[in-house]
PDB file of N, CA and C in Angstrom:
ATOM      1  N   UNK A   1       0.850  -1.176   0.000  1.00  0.00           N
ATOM      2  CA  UNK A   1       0.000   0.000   0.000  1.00  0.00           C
ATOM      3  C   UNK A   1       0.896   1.239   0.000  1.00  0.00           C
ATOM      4  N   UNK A   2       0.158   2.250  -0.578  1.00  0.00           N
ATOM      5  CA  UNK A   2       0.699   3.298  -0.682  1.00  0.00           C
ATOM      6  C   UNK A   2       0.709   4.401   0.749  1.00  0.00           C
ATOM      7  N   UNK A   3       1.732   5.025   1.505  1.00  0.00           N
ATOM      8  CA  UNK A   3       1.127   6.142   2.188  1.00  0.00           C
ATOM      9  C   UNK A   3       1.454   6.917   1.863  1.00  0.00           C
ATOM     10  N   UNK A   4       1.176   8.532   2.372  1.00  0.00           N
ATOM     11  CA  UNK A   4       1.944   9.696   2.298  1.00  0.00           C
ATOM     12  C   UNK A   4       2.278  10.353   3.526  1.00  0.00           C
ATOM     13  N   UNK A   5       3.171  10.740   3.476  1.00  0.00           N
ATOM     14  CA  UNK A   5       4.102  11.032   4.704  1.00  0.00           C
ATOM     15  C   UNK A   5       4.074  12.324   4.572  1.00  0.00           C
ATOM     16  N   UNK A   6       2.690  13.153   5.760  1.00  0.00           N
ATOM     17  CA  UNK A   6       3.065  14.657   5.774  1.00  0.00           C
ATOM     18  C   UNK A   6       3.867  15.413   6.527  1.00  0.00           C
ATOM     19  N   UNK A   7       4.780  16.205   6.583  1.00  0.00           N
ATOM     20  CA  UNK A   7       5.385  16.432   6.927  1.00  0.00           C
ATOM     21  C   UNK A   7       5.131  17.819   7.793  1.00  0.00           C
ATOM     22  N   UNK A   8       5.040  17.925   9.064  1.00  0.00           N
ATOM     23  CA  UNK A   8       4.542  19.265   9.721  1.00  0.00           C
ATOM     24  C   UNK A   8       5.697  19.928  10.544  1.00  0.00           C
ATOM     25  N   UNK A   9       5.606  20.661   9.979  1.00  0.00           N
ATOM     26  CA  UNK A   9       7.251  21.779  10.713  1.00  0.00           C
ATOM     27  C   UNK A   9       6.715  22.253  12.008  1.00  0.00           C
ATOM     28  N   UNK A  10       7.633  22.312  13.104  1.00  0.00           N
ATOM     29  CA  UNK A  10       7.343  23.014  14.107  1.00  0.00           C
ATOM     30  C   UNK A  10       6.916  24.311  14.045  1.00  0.00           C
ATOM     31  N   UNK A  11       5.743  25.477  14.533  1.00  0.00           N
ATOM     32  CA  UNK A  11       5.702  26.622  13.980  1.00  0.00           C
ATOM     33  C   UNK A  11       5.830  27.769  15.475  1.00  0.00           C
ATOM     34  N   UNK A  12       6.945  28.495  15.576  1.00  0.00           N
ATOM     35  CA  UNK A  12       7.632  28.726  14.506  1.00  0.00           C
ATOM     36  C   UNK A  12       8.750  27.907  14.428  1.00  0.00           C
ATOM     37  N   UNK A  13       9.236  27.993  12.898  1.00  0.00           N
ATOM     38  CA  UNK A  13      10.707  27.347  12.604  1.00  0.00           C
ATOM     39  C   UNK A  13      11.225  27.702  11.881  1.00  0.00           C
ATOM     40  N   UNK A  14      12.662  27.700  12.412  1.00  0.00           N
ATOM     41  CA  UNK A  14      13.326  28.941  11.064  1.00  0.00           C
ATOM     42  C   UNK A  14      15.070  27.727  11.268  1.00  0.00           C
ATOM     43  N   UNK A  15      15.036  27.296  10.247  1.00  0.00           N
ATOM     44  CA  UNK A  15      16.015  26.382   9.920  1.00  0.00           C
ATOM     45  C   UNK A  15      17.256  26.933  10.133  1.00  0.00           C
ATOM     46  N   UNK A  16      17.513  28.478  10.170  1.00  0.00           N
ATOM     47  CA  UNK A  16      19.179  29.198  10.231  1.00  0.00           C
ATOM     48  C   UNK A  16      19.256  29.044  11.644  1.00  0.00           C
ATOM     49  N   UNK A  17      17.962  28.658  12.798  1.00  0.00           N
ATOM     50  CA  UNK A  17      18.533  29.034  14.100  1.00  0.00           C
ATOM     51  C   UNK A  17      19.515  27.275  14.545  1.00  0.00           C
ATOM     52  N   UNK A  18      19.748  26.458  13.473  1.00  0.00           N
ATOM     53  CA  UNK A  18      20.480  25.049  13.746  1.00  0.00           C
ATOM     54  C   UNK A  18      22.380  26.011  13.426  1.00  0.00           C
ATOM     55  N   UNK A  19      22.419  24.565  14.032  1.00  0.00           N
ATOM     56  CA  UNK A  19      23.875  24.904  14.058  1.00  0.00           C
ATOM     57  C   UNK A  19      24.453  24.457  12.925  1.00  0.00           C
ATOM     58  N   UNK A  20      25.512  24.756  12.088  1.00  0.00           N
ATOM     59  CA  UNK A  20      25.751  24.378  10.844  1.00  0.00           C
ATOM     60  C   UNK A  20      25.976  22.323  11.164  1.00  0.00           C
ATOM     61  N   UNK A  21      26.258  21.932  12.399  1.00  0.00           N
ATOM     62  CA  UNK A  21      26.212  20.771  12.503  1.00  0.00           C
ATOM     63  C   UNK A  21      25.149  20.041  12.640  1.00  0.00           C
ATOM     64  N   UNK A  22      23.782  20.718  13.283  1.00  0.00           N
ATOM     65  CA  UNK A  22      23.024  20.298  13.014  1.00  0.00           C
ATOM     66  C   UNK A  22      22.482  20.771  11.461  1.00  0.00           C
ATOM     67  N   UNK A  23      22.654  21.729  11.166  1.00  0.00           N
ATOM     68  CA  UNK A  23      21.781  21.440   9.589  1.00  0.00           C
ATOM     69  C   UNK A  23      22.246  20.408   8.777  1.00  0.00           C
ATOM     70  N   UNK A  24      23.573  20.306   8.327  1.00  0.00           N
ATOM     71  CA  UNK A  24      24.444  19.580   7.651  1.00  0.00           C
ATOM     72  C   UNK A  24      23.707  18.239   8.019  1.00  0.00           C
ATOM     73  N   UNK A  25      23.395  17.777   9.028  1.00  0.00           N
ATOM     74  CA  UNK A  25      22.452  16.767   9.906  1.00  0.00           C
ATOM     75  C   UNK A  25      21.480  16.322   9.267  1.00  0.00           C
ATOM     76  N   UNK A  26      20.991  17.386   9.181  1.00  0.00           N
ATOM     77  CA  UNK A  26      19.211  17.455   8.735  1.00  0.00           C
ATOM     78  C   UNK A  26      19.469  17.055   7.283  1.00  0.00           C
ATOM     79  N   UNK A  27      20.018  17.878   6.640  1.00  0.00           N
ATOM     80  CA  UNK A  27      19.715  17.623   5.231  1.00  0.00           C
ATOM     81  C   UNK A  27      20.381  15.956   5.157  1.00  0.00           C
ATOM     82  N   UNK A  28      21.332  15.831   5.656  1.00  0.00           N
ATOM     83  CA  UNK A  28      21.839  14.163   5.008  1.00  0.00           C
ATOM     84  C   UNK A  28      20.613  13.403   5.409  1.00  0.00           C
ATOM     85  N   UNK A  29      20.108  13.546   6.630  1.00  0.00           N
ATOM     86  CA  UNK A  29      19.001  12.764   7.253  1.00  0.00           C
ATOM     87  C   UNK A  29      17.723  12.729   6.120  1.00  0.00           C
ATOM     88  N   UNK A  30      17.598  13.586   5.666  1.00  0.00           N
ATOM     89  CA  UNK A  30      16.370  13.963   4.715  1.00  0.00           C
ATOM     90  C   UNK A  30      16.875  13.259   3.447  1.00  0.00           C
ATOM     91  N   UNK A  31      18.038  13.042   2.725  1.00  0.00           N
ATOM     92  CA  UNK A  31      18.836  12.350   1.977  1.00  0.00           C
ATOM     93  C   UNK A  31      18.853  11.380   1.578  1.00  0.00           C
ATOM     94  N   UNK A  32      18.773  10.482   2.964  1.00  0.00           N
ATOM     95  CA  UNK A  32      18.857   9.120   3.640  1.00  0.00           C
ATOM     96  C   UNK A  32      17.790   8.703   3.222  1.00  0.00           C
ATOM     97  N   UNK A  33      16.333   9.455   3.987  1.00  0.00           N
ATOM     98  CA  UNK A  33      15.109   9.203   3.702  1.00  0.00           C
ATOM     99  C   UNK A  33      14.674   8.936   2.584  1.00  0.00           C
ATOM    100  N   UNK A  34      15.274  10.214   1.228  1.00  0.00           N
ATOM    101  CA  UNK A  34      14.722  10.434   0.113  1.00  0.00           C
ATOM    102  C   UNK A  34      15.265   9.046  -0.812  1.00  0.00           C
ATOM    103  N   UNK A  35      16.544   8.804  -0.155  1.00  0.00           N
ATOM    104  CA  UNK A  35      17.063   7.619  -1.068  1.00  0.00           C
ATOM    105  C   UNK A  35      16.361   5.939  -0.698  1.00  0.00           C
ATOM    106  N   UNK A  36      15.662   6.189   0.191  1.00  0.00           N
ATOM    107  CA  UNK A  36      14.954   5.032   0.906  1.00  0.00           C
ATOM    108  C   UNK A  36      14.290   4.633  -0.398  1.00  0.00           C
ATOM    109  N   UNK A  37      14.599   2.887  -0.582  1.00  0.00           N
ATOM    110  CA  UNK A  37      13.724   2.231  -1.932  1.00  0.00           C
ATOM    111  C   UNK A  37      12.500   2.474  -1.828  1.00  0.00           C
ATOM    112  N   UNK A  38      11.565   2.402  -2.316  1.00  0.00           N
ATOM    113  CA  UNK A  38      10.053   2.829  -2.835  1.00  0.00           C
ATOM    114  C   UNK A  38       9.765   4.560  -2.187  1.00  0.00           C
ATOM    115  N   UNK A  39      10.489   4.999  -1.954  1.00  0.00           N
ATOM    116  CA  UNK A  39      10.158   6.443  -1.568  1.00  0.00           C
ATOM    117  C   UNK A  39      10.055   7.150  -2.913  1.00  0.00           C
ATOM    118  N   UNK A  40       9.351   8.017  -2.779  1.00  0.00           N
ATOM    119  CA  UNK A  40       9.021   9.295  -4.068  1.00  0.00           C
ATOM    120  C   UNK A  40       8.986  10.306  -3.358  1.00  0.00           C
ATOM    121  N   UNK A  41      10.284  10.936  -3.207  1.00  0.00           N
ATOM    122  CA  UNK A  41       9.900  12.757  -2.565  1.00  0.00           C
ATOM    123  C   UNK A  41       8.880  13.354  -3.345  1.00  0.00           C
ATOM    124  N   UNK A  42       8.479  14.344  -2.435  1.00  0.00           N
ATOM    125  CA  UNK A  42       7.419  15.478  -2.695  1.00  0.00           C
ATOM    126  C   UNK A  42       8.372  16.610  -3.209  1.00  0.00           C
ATOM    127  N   UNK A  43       7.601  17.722  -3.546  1.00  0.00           N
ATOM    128  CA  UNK A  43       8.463  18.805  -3.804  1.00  0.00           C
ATOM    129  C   UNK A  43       8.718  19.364  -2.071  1.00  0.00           C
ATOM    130  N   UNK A  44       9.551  20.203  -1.875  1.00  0.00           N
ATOM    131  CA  UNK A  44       9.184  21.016  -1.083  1.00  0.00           C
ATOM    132  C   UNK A  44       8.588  22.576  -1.140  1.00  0.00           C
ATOM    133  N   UNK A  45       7.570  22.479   0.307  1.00  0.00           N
ATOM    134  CA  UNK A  45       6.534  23.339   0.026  1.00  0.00           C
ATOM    135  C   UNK A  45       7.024  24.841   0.655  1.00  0.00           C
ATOM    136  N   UNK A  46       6.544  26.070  -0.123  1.00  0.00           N
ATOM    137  CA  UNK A  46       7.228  26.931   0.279  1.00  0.00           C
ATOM    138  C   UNK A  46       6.522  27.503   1.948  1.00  0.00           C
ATOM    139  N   UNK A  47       7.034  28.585   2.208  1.00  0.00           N
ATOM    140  CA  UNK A  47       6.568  29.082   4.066  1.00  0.00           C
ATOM    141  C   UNK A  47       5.265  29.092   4.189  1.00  0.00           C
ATOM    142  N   UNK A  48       4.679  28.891   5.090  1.00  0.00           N
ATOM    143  CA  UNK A  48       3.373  28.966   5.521  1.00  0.00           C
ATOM    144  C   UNK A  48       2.724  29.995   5.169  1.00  0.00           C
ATOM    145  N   UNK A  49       3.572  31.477   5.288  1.00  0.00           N
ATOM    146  CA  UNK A  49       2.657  33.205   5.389  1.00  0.00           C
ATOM    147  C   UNK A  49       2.851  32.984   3.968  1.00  0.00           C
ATOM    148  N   UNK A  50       3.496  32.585   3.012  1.00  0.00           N
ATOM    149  CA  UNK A  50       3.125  32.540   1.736  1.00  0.00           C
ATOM    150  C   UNK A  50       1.984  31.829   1.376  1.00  0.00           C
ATOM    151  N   UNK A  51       1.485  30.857   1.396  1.00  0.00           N
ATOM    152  CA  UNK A  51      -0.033  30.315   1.276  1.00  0.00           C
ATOM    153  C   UNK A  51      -0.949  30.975   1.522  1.00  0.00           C
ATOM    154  N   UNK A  52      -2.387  30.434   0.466  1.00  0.00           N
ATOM    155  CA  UNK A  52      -3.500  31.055   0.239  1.00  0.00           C
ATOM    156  C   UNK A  52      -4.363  29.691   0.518  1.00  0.00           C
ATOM    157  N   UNK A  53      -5.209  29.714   1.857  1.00  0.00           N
ATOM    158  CA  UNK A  53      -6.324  28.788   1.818  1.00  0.00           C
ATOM    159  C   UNK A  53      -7.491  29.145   1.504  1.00  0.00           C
ATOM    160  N   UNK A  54      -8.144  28.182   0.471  1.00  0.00           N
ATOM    161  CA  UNK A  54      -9.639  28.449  -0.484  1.00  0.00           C
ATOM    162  C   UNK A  54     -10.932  27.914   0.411  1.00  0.00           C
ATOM    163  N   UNK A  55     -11.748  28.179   0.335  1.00  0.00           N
ATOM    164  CA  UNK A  55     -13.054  27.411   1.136  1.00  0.00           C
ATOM    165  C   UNK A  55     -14.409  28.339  -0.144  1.00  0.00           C
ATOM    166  N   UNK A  56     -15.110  27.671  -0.001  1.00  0.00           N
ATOM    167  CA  UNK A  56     -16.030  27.488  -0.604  1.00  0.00           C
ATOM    168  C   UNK A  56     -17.536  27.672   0.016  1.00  0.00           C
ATOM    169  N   UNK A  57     -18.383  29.094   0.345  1.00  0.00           N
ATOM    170  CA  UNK A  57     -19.354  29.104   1.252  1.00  0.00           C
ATOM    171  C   UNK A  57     -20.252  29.061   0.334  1.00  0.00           C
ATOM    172  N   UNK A  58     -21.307  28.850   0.286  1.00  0.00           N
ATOM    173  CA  UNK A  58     -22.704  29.429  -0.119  1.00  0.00           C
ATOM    174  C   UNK A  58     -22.277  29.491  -2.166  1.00  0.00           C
ATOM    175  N   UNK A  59     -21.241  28.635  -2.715  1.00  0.00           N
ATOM    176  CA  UNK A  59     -21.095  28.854  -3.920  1.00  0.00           C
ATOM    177  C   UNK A  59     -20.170  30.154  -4.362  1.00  0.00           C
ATOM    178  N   UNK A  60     -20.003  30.665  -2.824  1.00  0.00           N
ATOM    179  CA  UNK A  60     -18.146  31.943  -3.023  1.00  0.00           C
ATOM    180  C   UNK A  60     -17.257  31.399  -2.771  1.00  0.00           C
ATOM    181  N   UNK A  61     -16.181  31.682  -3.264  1.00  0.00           N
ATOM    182  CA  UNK A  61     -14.903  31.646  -3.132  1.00  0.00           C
ATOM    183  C   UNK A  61     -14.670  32.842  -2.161  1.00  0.00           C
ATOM    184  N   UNK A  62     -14.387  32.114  -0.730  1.00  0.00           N
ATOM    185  CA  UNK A  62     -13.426  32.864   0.111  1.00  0.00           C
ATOM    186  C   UNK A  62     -11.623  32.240   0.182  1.00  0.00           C
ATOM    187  N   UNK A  63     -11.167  33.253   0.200  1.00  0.00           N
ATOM    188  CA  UNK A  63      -9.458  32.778   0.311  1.00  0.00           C
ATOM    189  C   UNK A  63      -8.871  33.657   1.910  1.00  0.00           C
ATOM    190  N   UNK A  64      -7.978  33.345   2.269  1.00  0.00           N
ATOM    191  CA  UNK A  64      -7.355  34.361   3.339  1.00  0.00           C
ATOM    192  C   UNK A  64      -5.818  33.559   3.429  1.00  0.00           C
ATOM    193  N   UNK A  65      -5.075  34.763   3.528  1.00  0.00           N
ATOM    194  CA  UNK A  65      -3.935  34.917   3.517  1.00  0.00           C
ATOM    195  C   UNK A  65      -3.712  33.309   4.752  1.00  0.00           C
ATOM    196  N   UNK A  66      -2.410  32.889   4.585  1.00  0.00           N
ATOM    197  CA  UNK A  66      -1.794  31.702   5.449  1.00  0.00           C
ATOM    198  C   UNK A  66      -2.184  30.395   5.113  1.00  0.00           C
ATOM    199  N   UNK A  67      -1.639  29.442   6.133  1.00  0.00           N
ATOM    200  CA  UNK A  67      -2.182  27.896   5.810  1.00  0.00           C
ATOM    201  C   UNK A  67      -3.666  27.636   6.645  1.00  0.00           C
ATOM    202  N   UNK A  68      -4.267  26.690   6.349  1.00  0.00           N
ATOM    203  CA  UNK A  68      -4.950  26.231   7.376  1.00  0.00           C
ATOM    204  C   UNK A  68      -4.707  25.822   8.355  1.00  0.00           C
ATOM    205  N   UNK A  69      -5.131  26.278   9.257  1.00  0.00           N
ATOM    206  CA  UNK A  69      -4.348  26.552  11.045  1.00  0.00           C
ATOM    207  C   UNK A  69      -5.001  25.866  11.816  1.00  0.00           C
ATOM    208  N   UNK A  70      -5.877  24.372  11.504  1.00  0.00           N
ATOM    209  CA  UNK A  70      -6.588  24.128  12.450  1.00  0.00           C
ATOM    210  C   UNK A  70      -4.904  22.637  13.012  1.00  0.00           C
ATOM    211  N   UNK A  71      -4.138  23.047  12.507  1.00  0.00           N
ATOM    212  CA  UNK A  71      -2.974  22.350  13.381  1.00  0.00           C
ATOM    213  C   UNK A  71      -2.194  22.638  13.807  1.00  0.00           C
ATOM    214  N   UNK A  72      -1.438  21.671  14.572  1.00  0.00           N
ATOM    215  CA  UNK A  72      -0.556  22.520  15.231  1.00  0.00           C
ATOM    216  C   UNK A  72       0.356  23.023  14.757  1.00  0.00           C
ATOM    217  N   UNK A  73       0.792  22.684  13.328  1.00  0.00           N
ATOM    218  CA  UNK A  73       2.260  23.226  12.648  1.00  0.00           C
ATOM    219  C   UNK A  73       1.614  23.365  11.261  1.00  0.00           C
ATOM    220  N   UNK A  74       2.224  23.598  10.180  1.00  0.00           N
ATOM    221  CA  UNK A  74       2.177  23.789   9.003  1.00  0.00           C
ATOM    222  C   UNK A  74       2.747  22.243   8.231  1.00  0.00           C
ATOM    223  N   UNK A  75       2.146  22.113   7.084  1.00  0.00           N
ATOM    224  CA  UNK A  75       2.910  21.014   6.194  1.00  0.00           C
ATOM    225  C   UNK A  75       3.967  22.093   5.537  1.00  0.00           C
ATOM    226  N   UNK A  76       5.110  21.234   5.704  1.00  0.00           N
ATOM    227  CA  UNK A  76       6.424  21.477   5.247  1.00  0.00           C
ATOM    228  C   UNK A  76       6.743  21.144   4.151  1.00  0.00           C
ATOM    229  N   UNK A  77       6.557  19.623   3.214  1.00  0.00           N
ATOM    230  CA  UNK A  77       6.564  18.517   2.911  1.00  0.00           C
ATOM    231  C   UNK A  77       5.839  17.676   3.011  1.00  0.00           C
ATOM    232  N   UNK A  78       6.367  16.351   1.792  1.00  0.00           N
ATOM    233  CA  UNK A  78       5.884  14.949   2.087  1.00  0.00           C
ATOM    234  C   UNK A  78       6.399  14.159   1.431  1.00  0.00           C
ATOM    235  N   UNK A  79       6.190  13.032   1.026  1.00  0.00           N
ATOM    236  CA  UNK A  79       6.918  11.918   0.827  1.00  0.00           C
ATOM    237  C   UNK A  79       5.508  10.600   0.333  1.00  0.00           C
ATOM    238  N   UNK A  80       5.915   9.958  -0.201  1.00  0.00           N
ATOM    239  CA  UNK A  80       5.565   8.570  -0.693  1.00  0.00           C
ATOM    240  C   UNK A  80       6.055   7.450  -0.697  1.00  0.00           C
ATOM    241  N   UNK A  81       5.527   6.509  -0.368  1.00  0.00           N
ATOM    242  CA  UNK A  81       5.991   5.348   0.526  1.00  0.00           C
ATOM    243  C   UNK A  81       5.149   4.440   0.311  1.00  0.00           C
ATOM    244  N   UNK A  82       6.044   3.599  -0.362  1.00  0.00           N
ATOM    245  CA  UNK A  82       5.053   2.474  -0.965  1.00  0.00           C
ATOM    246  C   UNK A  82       5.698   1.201   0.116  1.00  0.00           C
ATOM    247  N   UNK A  83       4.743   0.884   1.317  1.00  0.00           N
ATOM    248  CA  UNK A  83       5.219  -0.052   2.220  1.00  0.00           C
ATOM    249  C   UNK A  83       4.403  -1.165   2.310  1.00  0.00           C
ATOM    250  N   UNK A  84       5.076  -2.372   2.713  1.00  0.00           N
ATOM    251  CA  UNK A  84       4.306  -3.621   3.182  1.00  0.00           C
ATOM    252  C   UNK A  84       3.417  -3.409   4.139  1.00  0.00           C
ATOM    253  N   UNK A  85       3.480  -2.557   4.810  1.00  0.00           N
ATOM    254  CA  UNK A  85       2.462  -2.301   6.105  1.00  0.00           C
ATOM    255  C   UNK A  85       2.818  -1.210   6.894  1.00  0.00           C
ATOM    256  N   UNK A  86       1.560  -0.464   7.561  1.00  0.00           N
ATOM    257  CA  UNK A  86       1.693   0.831   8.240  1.00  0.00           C
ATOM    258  C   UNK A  86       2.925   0.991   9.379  1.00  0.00           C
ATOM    259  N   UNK A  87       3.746  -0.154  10.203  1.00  0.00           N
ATOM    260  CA  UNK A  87       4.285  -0.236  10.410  1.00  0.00           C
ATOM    261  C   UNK A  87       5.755   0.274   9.801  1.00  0.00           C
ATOM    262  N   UNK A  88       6.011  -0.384   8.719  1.00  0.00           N
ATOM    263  CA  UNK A  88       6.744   0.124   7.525  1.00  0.00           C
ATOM    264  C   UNK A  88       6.910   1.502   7.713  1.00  0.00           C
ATOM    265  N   UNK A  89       5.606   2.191   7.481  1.00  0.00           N
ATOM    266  CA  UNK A  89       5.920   3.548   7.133  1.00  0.00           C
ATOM    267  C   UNK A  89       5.993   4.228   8.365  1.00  0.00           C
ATOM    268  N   UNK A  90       4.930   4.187   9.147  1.00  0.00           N
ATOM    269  CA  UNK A  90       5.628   4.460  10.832  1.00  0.00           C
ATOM    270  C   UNK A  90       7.053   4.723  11.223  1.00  0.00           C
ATOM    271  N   UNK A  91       8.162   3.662  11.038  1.00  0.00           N
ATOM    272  CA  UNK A  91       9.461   3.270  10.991  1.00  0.00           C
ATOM    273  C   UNK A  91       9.813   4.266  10.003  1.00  0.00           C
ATOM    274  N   UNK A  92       9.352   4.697   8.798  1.00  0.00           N
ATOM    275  CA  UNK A  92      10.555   5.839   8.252  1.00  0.00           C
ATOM    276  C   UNK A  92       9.995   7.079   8.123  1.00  0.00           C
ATOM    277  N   UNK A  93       8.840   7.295   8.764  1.00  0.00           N
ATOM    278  CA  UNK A  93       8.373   8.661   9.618  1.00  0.00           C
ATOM    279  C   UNK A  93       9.179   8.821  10.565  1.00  0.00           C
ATOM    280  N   UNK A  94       9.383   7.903  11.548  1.00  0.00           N
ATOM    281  CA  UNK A  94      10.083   8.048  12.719  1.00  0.00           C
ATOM    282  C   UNK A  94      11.626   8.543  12.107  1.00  0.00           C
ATOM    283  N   UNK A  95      12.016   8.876  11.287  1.00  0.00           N
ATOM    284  CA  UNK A  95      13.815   8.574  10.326  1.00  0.00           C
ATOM    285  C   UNK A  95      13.458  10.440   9.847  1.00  0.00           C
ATOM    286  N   UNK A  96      12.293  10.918  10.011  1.00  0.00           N
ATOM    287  CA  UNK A  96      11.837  12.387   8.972  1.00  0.00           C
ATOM    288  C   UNK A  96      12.459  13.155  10.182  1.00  0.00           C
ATOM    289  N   UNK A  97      13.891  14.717  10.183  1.00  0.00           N
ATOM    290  CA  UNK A  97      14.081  14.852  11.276  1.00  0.00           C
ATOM    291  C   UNK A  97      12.959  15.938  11.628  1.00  0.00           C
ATOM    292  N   UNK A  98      11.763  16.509  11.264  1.00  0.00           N
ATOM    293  CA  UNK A  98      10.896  16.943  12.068  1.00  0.00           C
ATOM    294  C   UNK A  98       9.865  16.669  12.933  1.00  0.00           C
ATOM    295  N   UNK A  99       9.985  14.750  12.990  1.00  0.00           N
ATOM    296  CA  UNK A  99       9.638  14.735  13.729  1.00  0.00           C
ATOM    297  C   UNK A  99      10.343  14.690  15.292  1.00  0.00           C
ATOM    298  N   UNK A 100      11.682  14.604  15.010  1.00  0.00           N
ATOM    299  CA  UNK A 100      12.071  14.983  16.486  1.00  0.00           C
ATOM    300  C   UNK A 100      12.565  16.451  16.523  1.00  0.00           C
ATOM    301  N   UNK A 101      12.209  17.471  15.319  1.00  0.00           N
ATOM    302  CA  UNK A 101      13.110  18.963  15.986  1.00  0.00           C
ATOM    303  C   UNK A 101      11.311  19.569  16.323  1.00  0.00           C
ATOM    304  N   UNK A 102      10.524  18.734  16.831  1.00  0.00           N
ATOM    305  CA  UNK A 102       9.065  19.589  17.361  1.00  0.00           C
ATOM    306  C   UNK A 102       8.098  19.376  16.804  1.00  0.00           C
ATOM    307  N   UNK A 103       8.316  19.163  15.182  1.00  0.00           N
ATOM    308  CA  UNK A 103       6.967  18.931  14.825  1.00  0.00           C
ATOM    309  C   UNK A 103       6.733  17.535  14.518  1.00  0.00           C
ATOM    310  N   UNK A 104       6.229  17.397  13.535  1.00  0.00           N
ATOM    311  CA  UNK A 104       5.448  15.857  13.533  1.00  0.00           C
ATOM    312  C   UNK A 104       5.198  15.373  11.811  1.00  0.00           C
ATOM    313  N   UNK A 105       4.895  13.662  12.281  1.00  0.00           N
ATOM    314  CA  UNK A 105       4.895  13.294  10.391  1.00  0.00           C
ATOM    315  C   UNK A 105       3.768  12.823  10.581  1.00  0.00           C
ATOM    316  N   UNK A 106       2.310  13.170   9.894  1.00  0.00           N
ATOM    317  CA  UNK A 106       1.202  12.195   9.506  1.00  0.00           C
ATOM    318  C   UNK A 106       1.556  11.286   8.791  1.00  0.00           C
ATOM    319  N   UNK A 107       1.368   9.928   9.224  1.00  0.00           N
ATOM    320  CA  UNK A 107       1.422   8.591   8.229  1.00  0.00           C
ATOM    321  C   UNK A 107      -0.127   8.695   7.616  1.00  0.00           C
ATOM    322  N   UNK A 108      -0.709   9.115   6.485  1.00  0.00           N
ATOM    323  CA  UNK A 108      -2.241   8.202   5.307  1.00  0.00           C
ATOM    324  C   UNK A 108      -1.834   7.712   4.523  1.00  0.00           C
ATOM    325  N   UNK A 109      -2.628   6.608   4.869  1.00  0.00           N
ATOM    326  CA  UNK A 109      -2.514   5.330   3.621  1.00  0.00           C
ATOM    327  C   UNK A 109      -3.682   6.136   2.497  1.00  0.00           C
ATOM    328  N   UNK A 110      -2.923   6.365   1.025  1.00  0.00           N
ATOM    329  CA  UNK A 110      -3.439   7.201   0.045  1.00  0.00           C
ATOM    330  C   UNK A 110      -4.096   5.597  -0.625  1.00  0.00           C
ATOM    331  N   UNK A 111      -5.939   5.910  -0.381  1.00  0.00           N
ATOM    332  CA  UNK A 111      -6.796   5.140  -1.021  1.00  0.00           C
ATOM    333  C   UNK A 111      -7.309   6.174  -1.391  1.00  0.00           C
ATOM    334  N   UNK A 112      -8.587   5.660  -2.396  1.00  0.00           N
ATOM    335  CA  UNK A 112      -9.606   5.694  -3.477  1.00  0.00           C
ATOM    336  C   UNK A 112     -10.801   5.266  -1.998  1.00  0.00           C
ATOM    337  N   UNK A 113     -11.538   6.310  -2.048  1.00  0.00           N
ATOM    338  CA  UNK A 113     -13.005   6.738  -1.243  1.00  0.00           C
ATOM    339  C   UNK A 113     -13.736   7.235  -1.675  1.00  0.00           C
ATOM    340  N   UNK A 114     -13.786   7.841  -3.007  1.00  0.00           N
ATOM    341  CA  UNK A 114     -14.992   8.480  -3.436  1.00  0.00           C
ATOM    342  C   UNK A 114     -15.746   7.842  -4.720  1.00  0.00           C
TER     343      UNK A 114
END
């Protein structure tokens, strides 16, 4: 099965406040990940205050400046992960380093529901 691995940045987070040892860190770590067999990186997504979220009332288009904030961080990223089992992907969520610099990785298994 397929999942996708979202990727939620701590907010705030500003990647220059690492130490060049930890960044150097991060990115090989992210590297590691990306080179992981059945993985398909995502692009990466640009800052949060740059996003425009759409909703749809009454047949209008409302938009407002930012991401949708009903979480605790912003998606950063994501990833694809074609694993034997949720376990699987669990295990190389746990390998994403935001989820230990604060924020967090949603594991969904990407099905067909509609």
């Amino acid at each position: 099965m397929k999942y996708a691995l979202l990727i939620y940045q701590p907010h705030p987070f500003d990647p220059r406040a690492l130490s060049p040892e930890e960044f150097k860190a991060v990115g090989a770590d992210y590297g590691a990940v990306n080179a992981t067999p059945n993985v398909t990186p995502g692009l990466p997504l640009g800052l949060p205050q740059n996003a425009v979220t759409v909703r749809v009332q009454n047949g209008e288009t409302i938009t407002s400046d930012g991401p949708y904030v009903d979480t605790a961080g912003a998606v950063g990223g994501y990833f694809i992960f074609e694993a034997e089992s949720k376990d699987e992907a669990i295990a190389l969520a746990a390998r994403v380093p935001a989820a230990r610099l604060g924020g967090a990785v949603e594991v969904r298994p990407c099905e067909t529901y509609w």
